[in-house]
Each structure stands twice: as structure tokens, then as C-alpha cells.
Protein backbone atom coordinates (compact mmCIF):
# COMPACT_ATOMS: atom_id res chain seq x y z
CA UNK A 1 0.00 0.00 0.00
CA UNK A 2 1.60 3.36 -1.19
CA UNK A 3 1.93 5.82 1.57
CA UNK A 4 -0.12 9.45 1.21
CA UNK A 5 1.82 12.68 1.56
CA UNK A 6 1.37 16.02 0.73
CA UNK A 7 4.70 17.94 -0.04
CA UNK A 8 5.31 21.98 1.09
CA UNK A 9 8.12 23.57 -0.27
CA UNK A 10 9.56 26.51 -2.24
CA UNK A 11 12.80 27.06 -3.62
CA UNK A 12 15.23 25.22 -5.63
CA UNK A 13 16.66 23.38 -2.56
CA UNK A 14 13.28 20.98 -2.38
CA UNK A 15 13.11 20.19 -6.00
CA UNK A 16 15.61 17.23 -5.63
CA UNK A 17 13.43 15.95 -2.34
CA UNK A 18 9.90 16.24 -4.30
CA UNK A 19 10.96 14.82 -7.35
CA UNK A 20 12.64 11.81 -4.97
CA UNK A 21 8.96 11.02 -3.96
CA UNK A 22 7.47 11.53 -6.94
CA UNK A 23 9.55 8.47 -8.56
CA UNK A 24 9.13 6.50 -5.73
CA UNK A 25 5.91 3.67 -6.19
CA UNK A 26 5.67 3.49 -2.41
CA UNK A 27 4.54 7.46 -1.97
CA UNK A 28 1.85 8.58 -3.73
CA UNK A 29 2.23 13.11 -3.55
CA UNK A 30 -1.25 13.95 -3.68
CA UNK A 31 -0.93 17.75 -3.81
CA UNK A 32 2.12 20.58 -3.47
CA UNK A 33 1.95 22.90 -1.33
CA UNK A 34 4.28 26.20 -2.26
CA UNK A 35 4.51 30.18 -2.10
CA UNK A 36 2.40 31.90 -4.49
CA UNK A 37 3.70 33.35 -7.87
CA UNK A 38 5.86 36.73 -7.08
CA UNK A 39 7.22 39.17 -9.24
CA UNK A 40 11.06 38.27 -10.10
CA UNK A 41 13.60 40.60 -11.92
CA UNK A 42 13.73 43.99 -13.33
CA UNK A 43 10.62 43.75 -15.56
CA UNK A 44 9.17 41.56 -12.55
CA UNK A 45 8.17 39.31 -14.31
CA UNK A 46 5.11 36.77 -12.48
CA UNK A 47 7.47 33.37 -11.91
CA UNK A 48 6.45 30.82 -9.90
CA UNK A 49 8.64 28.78 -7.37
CA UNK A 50 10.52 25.50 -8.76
CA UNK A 51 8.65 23.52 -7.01
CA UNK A 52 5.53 24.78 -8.09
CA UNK A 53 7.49 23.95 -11.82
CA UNK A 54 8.66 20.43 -10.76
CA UNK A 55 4.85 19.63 -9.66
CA UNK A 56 3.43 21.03 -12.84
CA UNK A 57 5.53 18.82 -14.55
CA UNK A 58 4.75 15.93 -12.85
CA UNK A 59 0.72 16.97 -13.09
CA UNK A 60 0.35 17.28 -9.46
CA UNK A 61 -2.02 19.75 -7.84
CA UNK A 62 -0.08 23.03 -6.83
CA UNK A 63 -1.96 24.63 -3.45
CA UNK A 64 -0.39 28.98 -2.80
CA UNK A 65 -1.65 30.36 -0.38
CA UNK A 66 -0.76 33.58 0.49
CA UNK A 67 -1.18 32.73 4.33
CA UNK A 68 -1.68 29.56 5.15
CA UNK A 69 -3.07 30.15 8.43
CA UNK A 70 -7.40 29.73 7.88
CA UNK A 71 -7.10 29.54 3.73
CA UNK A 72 -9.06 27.14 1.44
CA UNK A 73 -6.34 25.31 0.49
CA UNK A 74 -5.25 24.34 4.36
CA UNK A 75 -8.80 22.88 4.26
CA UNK A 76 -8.22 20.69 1.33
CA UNK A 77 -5.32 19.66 2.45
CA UNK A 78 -6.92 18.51 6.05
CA UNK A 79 -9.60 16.79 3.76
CA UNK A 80 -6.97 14.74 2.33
CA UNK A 81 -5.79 12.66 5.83
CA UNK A 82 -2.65 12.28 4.13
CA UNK A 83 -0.41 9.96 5.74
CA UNK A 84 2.61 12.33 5.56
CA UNK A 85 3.16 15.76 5.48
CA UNK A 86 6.81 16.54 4.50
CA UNK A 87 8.15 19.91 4.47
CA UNK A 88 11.56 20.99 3.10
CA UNK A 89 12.06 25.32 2.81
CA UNK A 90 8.31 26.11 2.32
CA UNK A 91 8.62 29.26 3.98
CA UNK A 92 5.67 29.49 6.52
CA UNK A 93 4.55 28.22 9.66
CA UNK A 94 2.48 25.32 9.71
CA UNK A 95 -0.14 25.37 12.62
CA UNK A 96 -1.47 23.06 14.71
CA UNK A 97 -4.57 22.00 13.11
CA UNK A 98 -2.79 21.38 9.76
CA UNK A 99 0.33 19.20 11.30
CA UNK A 100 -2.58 17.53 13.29
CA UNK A 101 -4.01 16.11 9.77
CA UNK A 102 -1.13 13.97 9.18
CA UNK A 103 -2.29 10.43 10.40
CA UNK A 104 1.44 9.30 10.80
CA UNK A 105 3.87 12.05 11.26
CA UNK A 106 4.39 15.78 9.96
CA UNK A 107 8.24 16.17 9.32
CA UNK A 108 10.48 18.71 8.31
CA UNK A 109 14.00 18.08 6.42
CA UNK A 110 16.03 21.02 7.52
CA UNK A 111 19.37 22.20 6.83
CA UNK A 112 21.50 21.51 9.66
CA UNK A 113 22.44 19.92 12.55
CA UNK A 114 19.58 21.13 14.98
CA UNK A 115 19.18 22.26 17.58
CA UNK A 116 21.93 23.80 15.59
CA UNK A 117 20.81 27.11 13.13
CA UNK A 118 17.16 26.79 14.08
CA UNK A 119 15.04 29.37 11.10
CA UNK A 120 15.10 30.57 7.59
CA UNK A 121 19.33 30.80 6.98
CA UNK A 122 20.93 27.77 8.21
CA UNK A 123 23.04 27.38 5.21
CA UNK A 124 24.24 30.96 5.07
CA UNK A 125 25.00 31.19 8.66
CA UNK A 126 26.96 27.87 8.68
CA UNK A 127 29.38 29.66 6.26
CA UNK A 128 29.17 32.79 7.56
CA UNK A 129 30.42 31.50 11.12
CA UNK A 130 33.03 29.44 8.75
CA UNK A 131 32.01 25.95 10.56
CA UNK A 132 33.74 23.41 9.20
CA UNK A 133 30.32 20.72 9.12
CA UNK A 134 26.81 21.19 8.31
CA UNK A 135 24.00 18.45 7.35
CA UNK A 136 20.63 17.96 7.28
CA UNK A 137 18.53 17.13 10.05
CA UNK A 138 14.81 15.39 9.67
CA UNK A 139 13.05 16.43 12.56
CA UNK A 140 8.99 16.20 13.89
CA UNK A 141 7.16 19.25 13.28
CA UNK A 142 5.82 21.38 16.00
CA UNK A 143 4.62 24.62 16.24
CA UNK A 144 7.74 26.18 17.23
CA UNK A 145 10.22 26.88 15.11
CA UNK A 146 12.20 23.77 14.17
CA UNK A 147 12.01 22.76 17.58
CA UNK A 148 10.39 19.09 16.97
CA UNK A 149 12.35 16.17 18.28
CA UNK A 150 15.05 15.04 15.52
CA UNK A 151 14.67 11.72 13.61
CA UNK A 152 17.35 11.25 11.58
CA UNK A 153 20.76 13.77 10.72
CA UNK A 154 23.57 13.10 8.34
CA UNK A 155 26.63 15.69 8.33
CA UNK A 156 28.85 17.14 5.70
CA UNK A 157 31.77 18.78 5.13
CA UNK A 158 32.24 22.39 4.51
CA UNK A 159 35.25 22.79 1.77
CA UNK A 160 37.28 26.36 1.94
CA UNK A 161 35.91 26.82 -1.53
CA UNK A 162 31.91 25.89 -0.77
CA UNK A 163 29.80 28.81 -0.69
CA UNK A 164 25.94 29.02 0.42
CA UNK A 165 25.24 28.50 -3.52
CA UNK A 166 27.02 25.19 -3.88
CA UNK A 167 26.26 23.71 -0.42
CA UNK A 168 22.13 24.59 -1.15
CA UNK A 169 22.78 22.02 -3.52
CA UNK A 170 24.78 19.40 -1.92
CA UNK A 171 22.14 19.77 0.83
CA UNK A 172 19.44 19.07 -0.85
CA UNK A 173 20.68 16.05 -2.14
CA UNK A 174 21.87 14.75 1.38
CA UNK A 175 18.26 15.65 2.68
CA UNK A 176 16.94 13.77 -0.22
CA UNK A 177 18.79 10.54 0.61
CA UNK A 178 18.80 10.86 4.07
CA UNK A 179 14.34 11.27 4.16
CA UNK A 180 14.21 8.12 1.66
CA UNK A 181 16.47 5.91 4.17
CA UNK A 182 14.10 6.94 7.11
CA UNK A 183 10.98 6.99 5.54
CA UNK A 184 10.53 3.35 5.97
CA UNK A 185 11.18 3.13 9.94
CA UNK A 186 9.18 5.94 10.21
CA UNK A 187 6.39 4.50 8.66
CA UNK A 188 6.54 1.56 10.62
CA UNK A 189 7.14 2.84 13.72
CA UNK A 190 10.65 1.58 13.87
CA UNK A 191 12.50 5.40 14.74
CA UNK A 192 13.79 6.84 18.32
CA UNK A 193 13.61 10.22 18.19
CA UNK A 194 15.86 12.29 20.12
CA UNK A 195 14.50 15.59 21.90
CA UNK A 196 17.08 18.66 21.15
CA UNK A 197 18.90 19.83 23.65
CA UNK A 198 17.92 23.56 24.27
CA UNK A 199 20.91 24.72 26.08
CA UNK A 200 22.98 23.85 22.31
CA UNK A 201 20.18 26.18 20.29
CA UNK A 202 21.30 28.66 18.16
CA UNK A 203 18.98 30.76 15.47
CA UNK A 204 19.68 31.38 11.88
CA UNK A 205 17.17 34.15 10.75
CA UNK A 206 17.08 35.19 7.65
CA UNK A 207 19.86 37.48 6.31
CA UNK A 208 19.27 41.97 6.64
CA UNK A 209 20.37 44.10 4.51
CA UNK A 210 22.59 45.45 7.03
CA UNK A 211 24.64 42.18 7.26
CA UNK A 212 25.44 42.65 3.57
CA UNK A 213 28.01 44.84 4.18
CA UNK A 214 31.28 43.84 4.47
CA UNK A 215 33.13 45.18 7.43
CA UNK A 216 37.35 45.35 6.46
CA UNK A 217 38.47 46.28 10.06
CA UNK A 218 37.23 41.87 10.14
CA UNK A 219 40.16 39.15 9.77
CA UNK A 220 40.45 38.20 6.24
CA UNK A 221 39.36 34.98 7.19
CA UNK A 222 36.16 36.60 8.50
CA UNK A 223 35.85 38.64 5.09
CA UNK A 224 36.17 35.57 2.78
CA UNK A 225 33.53 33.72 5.01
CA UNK A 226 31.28 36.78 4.92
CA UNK A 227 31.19 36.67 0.91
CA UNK A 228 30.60 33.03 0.38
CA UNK A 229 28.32 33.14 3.17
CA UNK A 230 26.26 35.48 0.99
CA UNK A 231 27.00 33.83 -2.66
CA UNK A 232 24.97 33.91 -4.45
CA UNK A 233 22.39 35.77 -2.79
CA UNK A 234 22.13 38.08 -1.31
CA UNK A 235 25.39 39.36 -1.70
CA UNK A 236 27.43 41.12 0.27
CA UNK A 237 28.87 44.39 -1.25
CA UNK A 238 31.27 46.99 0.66
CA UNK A 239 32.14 50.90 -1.42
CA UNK A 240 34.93 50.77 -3.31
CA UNK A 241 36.17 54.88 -4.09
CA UNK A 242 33.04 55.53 -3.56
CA UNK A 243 31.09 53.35 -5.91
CA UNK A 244 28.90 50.66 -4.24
CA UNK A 245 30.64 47.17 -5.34
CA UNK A 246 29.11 43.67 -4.82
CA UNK A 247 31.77 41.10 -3.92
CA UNK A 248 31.09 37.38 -5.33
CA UNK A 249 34.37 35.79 -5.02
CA UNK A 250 37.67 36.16 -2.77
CA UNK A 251 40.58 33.83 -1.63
CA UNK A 252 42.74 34.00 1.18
CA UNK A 253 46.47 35.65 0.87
CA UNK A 254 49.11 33.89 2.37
CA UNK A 255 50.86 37.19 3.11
CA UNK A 256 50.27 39.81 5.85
CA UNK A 257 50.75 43.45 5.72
CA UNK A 258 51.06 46.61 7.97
CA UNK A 259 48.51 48.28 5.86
CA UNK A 260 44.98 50.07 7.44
CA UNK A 261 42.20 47.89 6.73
CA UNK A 262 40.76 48.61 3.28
CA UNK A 263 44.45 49.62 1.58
CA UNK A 264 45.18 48.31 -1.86
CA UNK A 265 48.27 46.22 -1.30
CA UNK A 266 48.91 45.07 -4.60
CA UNK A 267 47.14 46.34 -8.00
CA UNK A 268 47.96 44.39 -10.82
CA UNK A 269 46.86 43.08 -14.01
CA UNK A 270 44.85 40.11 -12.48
CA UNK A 271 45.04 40.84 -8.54
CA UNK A 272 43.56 43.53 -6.47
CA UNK A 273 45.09 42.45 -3.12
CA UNK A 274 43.13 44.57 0.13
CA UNK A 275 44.40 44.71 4.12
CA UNK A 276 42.15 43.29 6.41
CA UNK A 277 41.95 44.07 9.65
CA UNK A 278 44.50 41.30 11.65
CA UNK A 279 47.01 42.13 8.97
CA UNK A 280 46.26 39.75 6.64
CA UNK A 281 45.19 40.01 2.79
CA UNK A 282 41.63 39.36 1.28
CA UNK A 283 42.29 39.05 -2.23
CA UNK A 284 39.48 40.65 -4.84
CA UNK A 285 38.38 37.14 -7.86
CA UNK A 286 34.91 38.71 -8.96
CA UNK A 287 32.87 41.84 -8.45
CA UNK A 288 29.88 43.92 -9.92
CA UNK A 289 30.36 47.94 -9.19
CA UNK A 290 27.00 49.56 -9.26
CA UNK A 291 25.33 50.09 -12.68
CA UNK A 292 27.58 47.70 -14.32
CA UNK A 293 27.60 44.01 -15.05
CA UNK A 294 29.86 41.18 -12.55
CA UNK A 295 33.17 41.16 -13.78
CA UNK A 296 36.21 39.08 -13.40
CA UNK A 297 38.86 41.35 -11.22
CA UNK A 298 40.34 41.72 -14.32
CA UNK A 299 38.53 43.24 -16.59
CA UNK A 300 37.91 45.34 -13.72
CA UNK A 301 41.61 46.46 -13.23
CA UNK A 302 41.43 47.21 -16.91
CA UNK A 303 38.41 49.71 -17.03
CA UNK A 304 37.50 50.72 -13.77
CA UNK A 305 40.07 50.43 -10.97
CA UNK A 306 40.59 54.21 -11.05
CA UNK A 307 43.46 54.03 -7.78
CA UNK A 308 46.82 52.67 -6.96
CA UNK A 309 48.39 50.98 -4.43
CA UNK A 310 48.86 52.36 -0.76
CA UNK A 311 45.53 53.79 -1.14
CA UNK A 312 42.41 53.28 1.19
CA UNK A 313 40.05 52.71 -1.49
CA UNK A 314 37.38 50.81 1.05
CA UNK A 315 34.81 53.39 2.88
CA UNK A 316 31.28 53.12 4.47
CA UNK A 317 28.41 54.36 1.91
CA UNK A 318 28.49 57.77 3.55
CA UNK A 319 32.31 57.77 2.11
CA UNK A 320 33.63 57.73 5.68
């Protein structure tokens, strides 16, 4: 007998996890549950989430409700009795009536190792904070905030060169696997699950524009973690002479320097070398100064570097 669920998720990092079930003859998705349609780009353009795409494709019903909270579509989806409900990123709280529908479980797959980065950033803090693990964690849903006793958890590295981009996807992929290995002894009442220890919780909410800006009086180390923390979105962007400049991509400098934070230590034809704060050198791979398009450092050296070396070329956006 194929087991019911209903699926709720939004962005690119449940695709994998849906599709997983979809293939699967022992789960049968009866609906999708995702943000509505919103307005993406310049032209804002109407686009609606991948999963709402992946479930299209698949010719599964798509439920968006703007809140989710009293709607129609929480109503349907009570109707249902599915067996399951399995969350991954939807993006709203579920409440209590709603996770009460599932006749076996409500879980969430969530991006790390609760009670570990708890909310809506867990990827983006785990780099930011330059851990050196993260994983996925598959946890009960309650109504507070990824508080639910954990199920399951499998851990991953973090590589000096992962960013939040490339670790949404490894993520997903680990969460995908790691929810088809316990679906089974959760199903059958086969799992332990372990409470989380609230003394170890830490929060992850999601990223402000004030902690886009990247501070240079920070270690280099600190710097570098700050822009692949925010790669490749939202960004993180400091003012370069005065011009507000996203920062993709840095590396690390094996070379220190008595420089003030935010000197150019070396401008050459490829490398735009800056001081950092302990001493050290945060070294400039990709950028995007405001009103132009990203840019390898050097075709930015070639057309728009307008400085030289020994000069602080790093100030606040009030050019302080």
C-alpha cells in the first residue's frame, strides 16, 4: 500500500526531495503545497517557485496560499488525511490544526544539525560563522520553530571553496537521501527520536540588509567567510572609491601586511590584493560595481580600478 503525503516547499533546494517522492511507487504526492507566484527581476516578471514547476511537470495539484493560516487550500489539504506531510524550505509556519491532519507524522528536512541554526538561513549562517560541518537534520514538526524532536541527521563537510550556492545544492541532495532511508522506519514505527537539547540552540534568521556589508576592520578569514556566506544571494557588497561594489568571489592571501584595513596592497593586471583588519590580505576574484555588469577582477583592473596601491580605497556608503 503506497503511503499518502502532501509535499510543502519553495525554492530550488526541495526540487531534488519532491521529485525523490514523486519516482518512488511506495509514496503517492497527492498535492504541493508552495509560495504563491511573485514578481522576479527587473521587468518583474510573475514566476512561480521550482517547485511549483517540478509539480506542474509531474501533473500534481499546486496549493499557494498567500497565508496559510485559515485559507481554502489548508482545508483541502486537512480533507486529504494524508499519511505524511513533508516539508523541506516552504517558507511558513504550519499550525497546529494542519500538522494535526497527518495520520502518521508531519516532518520537516532542515538544513543543519539542529538544535543547531534553528530558522530561515541555516546554510548561510553555517558559512558565515566558517564551521567546518553542516548536514541535514529530519526532525517532527511542532509549532515552534524547528524545535520538533530530531529523527534522523547526516553531516557534511564544509570545503574552503563551498559557498551558500554550492552547499544549497549538496544539501538538498543529502536531505533527499537521508528522508528516503528513514521513511521506511518511520512508517513503521521503527525510529527513536531524540528531543534537542535547548541549552545547544542557536537561530539562523534570515539574512538583513545590514549584514550585507562587508566590514574590512574583520580578519580576512572573517571577510572571505562573509562573501561566500552570501553567494549567491544576497550578496554582500562593501564601497569601493566611492562606488557601491558587490563582492562574489575572494581567496585567502598567504601574506600579511602593515597596511589600514581597506588599503590596496597590490594592484595588478589580475590581482587587487586589500588589508584586512588582523594584517592579513583578502584578495578581490569577482565583483559587480554599481550600474555595471559582474566582472572578473580583471577586466575590472582594466576599465574601472581608477586608484593605486597604498591607497584606502574601502569606505562606508556615507564615504567615511
Amino acid at each position: 500500500m503506497t503511503t499518502k503525503i502532501v509535499f510543502m516547499g519553495t525554492p530550488n533546494f526541495s526540487v531534488p526531495i519532491l521529485n525523490a517522492l514523486i519516482a518512488d511507487d511506495n509514496y503517492d504526492v497527492l498535492a504541493v503545497m508552495t509560495q504563491p507566484d511573485r514578481p522576479v527581476g527587473r521587468k518583474r516578471v510573475l514566476t512561480p517557485t521550482p517547485v511549483k514547476e517540478a509539480a506542474v511537470a509531474a501533473g500534481i495539484r499546486v496549493l499557494q496560499p498567500e497565508k496559510l493560516s485559515g485559507s481554502e487550500e489548508m482545508a483541502e489539504v486537512i480533507a486529504m488525511a494524508p499519511d505524511l506531510l513533508i516539508t523541506a524550505a516552504y517558507g511558513q509556519f504550519l499550525p497546529t490544526k494542519l500538522l494535526q491532519a497527518a495520520q502518521i507524522a508531519a516532518i520537516n528536512v532542515h538544513a543543519s544539525l539542529l538544535p543547531k541554526y534553528r530558522g530561515g538561513a541555516p546554510i548561510h549562517y553555517a558559512v558565515l560563522n566558517g564551521d567546518a560541518e553542516t548536514g541535514v537534520s529530519i526532525m517532527y514538526m511542532i509549532k515552534a520553530m524547528d524545535a520538533g524532536d530530531v529523527i534522523s541527521r547526516a553531516t557534511l563537510p564544509i570545503l574552503d571553496d563551498d559557498n551558500t550556492g554550492t552547499l544549497f545544492d549538496k544539501l538538498s541532495l543529502l536531505g533527499r537521501d537521508l528522508l528516503l532511508q528513514t521513511l521506511p522506519d518511520l512508517i513503521d514505527g521503527n525510529v527513536t527520536p531524540e528531543p534537542q537539547n535547548e541549552d545547544d540552540v542557536t537561530f539562523s534568521p534570515n539574512i538583513t540588509p545590514e549584514q550585507e556589508v562587508l566590514d574590512f576592520t574583520r580578519s580576512a578569514r572573517e571577510i572571505h567567510n562573509h562573501v561566500r556566506g552570501l553567494y549567491p544571494f544576497p550578496i554582500a557588497h562593501t564601497t569601493i572609491n566611492g562606488v557601491r561594489t558587490k563582492i562574489q568571489q575572494t581567496h585567502l592571501v598567504d601574506e600579511t601586511t602593515d597596511a589600514p584595513a581597506g588599503t590596496v596592497v597590490k594592484k595588478g593586471k589580475h590581482d587587487l590584493w586589500l588589508a584586512a583588519g588582523d594584517g592579513h590580505i583578502i584578495a578581490i576574484d569577482e565583483l559587480q560595481p554599481a550600474g555595471k555588469p559582474k566582472m572578473a577582477v580583471t577586466a575590472y583592473l582594466n576599465g574601472h580600478a581608477k586608484f593605486e596601491e597604498g591607497e584606502m580605497v574601502i569606505t562606508d556608503e556615507q564615504g567615511n
